[in-house]
C-alpha atoms as a PDB file:
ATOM      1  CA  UNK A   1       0.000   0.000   0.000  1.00  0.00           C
ATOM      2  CA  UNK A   2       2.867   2.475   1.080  1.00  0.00           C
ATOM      3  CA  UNK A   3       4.522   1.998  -2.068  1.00  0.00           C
ATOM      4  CA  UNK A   4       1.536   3.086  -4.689  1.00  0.00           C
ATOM      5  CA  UNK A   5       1.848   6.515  -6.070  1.00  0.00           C
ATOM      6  CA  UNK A   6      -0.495   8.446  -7.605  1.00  0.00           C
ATOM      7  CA  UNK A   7       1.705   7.649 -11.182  1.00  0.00           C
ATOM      8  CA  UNK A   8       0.769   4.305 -10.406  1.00  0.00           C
ATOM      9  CA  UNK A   9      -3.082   4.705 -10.598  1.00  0.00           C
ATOM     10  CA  UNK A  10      -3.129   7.235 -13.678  1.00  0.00           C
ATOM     11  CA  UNK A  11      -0.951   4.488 -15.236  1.00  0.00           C
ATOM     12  CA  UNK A  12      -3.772   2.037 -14.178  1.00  0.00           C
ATOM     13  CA  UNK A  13      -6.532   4.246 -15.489  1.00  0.00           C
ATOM     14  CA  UNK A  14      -4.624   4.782 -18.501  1.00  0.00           C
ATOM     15  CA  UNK A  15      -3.934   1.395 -19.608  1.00  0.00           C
ATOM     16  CA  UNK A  16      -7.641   0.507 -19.343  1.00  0.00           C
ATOM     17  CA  UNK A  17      -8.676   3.117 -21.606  1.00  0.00           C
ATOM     18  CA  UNK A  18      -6.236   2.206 -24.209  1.00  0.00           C
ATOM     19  CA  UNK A  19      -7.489  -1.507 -23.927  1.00  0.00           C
ATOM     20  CA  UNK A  20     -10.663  -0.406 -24.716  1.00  0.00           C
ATOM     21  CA  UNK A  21     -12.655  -3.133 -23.243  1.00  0.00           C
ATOM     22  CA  UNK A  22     -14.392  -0.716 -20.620  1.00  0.00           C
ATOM     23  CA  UNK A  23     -16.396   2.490 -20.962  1.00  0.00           C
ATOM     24  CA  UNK A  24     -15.590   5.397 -18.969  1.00  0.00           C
ATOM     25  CA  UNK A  25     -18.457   5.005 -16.830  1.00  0.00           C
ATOM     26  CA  UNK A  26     -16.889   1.449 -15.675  1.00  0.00           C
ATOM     27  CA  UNK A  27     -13.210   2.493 -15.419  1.00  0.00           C
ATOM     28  CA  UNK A  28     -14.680   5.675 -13.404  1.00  0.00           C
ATOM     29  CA  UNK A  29     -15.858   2.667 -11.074  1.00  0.00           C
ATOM     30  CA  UNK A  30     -13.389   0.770 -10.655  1.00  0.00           C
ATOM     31  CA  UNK A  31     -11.407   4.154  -9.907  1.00  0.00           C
ATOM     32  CA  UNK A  32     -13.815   5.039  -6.954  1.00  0.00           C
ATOM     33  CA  UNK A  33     -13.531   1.656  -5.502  1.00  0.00           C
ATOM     34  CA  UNK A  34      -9.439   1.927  -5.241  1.00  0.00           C
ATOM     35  CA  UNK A  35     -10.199   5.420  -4.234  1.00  0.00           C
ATOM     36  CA  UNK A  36     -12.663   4.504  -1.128  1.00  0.00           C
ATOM     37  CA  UNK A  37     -10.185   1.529  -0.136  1.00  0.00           C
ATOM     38  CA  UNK A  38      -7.526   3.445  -0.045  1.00  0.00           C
ATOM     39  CA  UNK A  39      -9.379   5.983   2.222  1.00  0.00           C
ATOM     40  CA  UNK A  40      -9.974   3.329   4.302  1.00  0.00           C
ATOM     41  CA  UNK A  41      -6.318   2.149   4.378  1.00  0.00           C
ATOM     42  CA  UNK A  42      -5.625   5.923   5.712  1.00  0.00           C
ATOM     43  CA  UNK A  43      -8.417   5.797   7.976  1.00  0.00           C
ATOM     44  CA  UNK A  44      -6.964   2.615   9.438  1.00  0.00           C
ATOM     45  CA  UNK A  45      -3.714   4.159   9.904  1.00  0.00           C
ATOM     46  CA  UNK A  46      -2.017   1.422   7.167  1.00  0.00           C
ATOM     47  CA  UNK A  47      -0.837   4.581   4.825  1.00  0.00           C
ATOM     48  CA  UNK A  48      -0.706   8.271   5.943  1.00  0.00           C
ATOM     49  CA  UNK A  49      -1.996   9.832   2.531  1.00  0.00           C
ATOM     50  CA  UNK A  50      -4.031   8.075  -0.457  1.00  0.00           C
ATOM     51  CA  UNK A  51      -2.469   8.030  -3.628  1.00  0.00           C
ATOM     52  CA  UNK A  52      -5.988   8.064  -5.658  1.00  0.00           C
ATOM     53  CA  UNK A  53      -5.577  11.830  -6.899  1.00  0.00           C
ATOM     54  CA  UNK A  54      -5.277  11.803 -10.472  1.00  0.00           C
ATOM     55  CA  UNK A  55      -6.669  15.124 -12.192  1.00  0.00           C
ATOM     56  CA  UNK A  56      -9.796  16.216 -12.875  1.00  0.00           C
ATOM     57  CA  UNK A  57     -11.131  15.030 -16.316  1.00  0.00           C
ATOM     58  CA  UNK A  58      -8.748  12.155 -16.655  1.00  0.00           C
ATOM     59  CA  UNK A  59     -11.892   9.630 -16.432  1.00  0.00           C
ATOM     60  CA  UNK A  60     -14.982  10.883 -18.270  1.00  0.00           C
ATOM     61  CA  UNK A  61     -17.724   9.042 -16.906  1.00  0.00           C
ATOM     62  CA  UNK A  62     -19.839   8.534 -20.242  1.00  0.00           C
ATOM     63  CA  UNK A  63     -18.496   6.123 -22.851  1.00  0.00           C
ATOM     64  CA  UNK A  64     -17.355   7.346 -25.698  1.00  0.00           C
ATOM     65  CA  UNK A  65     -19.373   4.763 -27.502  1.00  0.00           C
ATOM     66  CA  UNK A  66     -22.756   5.174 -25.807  1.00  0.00           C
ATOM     67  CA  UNK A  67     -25.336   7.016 -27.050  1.00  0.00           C
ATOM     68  CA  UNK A  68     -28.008   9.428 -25.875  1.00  0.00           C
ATOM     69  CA  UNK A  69     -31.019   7.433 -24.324  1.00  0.00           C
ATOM     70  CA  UNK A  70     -33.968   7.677 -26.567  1.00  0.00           C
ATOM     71  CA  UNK A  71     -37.485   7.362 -25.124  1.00  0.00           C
ATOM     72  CA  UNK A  72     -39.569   4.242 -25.744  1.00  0.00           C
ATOM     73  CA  UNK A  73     -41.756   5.017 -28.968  1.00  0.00           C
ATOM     74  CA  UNK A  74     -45.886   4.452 -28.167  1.00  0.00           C
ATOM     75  CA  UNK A  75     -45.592   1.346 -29.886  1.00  0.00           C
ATOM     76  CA  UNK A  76     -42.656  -0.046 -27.918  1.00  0.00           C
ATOM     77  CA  UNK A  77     -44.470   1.038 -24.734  1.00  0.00           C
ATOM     78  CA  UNK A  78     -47.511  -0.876 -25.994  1.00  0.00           C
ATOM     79  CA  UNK A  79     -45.842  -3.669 -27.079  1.00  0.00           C
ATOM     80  CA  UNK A  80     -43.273  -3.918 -23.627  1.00  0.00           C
ATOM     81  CA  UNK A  81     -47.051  -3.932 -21.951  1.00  0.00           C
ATOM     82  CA  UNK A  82     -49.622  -5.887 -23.572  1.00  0.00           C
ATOM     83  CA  UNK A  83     -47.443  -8.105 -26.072  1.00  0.00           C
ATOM     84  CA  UNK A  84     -47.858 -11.663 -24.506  1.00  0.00           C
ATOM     85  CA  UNK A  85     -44.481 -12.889 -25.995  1.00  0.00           C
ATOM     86  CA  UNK A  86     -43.256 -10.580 -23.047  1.00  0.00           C
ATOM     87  CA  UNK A  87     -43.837 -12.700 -19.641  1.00  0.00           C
ATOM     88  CA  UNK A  88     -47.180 -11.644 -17.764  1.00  0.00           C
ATOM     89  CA  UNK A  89     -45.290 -10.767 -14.584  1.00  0.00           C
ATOM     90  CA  UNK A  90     -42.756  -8.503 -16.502  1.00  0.00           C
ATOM     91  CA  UNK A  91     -45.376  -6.961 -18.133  1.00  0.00           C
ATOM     92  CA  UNK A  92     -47.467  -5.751 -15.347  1.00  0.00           C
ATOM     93  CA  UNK A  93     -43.807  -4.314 -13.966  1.00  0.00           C
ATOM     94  CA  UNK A  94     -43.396  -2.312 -17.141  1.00  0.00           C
ATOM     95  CA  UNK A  95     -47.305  -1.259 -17.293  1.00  0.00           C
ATOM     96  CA  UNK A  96     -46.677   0.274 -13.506  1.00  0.00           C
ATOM     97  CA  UNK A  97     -43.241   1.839 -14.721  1.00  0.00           C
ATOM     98  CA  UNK A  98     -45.036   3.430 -18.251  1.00  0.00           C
ATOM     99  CA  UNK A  99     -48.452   4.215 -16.279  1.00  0.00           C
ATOM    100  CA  UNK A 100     -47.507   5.693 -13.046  1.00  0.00           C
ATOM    101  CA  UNK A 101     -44.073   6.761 -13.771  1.00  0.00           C
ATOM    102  CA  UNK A 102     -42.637   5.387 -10.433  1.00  0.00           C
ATOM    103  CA  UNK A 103     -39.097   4.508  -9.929  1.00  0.00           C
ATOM    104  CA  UNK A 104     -37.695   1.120  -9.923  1.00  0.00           C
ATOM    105  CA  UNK A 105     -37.529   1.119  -6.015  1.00  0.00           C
ATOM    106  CA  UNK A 106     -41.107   2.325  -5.734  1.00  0.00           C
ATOM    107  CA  UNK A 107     -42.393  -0.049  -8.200  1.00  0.00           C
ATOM    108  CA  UNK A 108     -40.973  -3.194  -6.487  1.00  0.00           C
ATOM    109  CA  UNK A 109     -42.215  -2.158  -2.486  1.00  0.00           C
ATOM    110  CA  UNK A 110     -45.877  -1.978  -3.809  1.00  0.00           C
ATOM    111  CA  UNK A 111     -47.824  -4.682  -2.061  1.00  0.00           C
ATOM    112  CA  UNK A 112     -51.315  -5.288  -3.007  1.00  0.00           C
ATOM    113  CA  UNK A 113     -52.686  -3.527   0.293  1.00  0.00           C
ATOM    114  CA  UNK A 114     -51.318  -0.288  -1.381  1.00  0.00           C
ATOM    115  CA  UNK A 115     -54.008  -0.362  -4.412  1.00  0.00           C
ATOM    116  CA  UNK A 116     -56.984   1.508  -3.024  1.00  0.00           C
ATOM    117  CA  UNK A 117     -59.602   0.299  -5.783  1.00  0.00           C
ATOM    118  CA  UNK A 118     -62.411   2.656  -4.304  1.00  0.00           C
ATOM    119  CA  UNK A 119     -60.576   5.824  -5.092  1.00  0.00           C
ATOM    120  CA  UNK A 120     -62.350   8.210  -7.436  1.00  0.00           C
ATOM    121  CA  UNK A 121     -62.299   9.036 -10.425  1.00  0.00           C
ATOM    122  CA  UNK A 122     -59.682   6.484 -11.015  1.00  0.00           C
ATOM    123  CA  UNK A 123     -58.220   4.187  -8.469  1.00  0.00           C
ATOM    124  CA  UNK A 124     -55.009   5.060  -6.672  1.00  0.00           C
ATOM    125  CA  UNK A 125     -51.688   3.155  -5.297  1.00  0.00           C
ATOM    126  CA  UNK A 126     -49.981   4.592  -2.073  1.00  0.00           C
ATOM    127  CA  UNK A 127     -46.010   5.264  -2.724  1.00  0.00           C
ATOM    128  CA  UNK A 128     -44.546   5.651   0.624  1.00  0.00           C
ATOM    129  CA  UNK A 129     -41.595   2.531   0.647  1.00  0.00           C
ATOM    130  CA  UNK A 130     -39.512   1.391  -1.791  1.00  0.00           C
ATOM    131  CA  UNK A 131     -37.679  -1.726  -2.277  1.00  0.00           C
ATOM    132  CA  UNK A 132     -38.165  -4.556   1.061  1.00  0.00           C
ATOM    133  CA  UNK A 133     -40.164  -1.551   2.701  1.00  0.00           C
ATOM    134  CA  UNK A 134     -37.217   0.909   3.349  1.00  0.00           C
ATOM    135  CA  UNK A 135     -38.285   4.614   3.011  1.00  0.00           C
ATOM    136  CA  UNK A 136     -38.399   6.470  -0.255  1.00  0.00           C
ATOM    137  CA  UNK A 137     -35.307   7.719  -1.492  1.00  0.00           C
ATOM    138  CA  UNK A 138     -35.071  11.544  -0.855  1.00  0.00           C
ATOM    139  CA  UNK A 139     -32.354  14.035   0.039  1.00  0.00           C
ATOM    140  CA  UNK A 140     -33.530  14.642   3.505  1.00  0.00           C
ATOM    141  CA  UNK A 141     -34.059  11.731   5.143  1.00  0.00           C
ATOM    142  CA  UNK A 142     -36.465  13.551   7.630  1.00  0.00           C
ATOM    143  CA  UNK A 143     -38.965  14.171   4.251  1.00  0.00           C
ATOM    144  CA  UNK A 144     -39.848  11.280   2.713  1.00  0.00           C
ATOM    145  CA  UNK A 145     -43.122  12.365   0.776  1.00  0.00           C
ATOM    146  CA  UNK A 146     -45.275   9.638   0.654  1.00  0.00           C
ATOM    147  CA  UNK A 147     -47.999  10.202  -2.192  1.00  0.00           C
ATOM    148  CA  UNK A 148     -50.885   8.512  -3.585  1.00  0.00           C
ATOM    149  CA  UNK A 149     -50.551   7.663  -7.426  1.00  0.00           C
ATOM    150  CA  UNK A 150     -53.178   7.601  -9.837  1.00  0.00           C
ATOM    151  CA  UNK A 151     -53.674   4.321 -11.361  1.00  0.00           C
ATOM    152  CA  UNK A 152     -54.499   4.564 -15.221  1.00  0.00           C
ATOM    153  CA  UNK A 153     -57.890   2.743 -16.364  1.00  0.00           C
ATOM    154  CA  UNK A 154     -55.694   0.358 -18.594  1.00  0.00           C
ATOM    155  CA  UNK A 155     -53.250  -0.332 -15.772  1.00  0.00           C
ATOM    156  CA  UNK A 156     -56.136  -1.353 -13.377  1.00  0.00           C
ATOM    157  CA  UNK A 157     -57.950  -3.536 -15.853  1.00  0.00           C
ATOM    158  CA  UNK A 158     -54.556  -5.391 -16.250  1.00  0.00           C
ATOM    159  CA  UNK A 159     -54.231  -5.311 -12.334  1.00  0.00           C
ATOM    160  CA  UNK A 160     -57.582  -6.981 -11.830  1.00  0.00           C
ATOM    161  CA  UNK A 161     -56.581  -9.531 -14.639  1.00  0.00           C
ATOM    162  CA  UNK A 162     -53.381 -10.125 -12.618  1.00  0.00           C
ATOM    163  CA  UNK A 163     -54.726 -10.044  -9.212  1.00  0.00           C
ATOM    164  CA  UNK A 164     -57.651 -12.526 -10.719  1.00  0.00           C
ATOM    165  CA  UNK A 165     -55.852 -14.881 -12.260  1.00  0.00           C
ATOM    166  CA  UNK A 166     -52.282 -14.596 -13.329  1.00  0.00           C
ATOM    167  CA  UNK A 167     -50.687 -13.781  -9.745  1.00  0.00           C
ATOM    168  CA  UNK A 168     -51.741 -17.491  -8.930  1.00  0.00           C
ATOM    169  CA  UNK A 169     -50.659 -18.862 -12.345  1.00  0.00           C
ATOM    170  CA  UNK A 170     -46.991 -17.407 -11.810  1.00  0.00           C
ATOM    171  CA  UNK A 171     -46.706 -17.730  -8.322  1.00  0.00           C
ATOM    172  CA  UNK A 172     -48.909 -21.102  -7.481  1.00  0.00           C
ATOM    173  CA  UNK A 173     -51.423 -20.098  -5.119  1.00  0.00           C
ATOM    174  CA  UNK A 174     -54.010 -16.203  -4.633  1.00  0.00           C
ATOM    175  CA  UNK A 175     -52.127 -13.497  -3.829  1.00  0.00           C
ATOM    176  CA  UNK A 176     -52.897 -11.409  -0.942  1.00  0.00           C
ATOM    177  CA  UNK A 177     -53.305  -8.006   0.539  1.00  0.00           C
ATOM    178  CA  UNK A 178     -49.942  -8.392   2.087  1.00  0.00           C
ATOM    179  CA  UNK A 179     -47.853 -10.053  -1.131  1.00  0.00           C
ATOM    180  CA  UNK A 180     -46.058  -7.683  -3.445  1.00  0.00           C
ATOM    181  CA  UNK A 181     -47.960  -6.909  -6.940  1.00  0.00           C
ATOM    182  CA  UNK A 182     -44.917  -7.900  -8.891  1.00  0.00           C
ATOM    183  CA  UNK A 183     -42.384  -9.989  -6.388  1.00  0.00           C
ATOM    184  CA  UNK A 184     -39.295 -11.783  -7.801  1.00  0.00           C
ATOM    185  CA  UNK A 185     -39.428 -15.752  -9.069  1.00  0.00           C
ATOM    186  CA  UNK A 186     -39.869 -16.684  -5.514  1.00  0.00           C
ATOM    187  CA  UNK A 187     -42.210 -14.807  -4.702  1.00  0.00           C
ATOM    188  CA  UNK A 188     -40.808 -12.943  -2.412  1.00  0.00           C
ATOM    189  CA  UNK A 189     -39.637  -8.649  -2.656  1.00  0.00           C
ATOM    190  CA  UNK A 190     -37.338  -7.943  -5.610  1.00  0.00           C
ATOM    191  CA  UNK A 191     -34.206  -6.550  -3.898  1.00  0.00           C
ATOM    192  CA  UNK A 192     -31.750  -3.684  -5.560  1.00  0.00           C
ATOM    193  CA  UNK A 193     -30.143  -5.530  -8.171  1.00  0.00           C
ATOM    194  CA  UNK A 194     -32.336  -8.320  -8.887  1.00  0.00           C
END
């Protein structure tokens, strides 16, 4: 550890540029893990000063070869949806992301008990966890700002379809007030990476 200068780690960074078999985003990674171990290694009292200080705007953190995100066309959106060559489960998932515009987090903590059919004029879901029931993501963890979504008239029919019949047929037995709308294979919460 001592012996690693910075020289050494914009060598590092260097080399894996010029190999070209990572984008920036993943070198600028693989950087900030070296850089938060060595922290630690100075925190520990194993080194006295990290040697992760290469300059500013040495890594670039978008690819080179990536382009600019395009949004899904109607079609695609459709298609992602209601196309049944797309699994039933993943397509409810994608019909909450496309209707309600919730986050990934949000979308995977919604548990059936959340869907408050008798709202009017459309039906509603309750956002206030996200993934395994931890709090929403906000700056201030003091604010969380639960809210109540509106639940499209499309995106409840297919809700009712799923709570009806094709909960059971993916997961083996009736879903309940307390399972999540879309769980993982198991039937359990979809965690962070899954």
């Amino acid at each position: 550890l001592a012996d690693t200068r910075p020289a050494h780690i914009l060598q590092l960074v260097e080399e894996m540029k010029k190999a070209g078999r990572l984008g920036g985003k993943s070198i600028a990674i693989v950087y900030g893990v070296m850089r938060q171990a060595y922290a630690r290694a100075v925190f520990e009292q194993h080194i006295s000063v990290t040697p992760c200080t290469i300059p500013n705007g040495v890594i670039k953190w978008r690819s080179l070869k990536s382009k600019a995100r395009k949004p899904y066309t109607r079609a695609e959106a459709h298609a992602l949806c209601f196309d049944e060559r797309v699994p039933l489960d993943q397509r409810v998932w994608n019909a909450l992301a496309f209707f309600t515009g919730m986050r990934t987090g949000e979308i995977c903590g919604r548990r059936w008990r959340d869907w408050s059919r008798d709202a009017r004029p459309l039906t509603a879901l309750s956002v206030h966890t996200q993934y395994e029931d931890q709090p929403l993501k906000t700056d201030d963890e003091e604010d969380t700002h639960p809210r109540m979504v509106p639940v499209h008239r499309e995106l409840a029919t297919l809700l009712e379809s799923w709570w009806a019949e094709g909960w059971e047929l993916t997961y083996r037995r009736k879903p309940t007030p307390e399972d999540f709308i879309v769980p993982n294979r198991l039937g359990t919460g979809r965690a962070r990476y899954t």
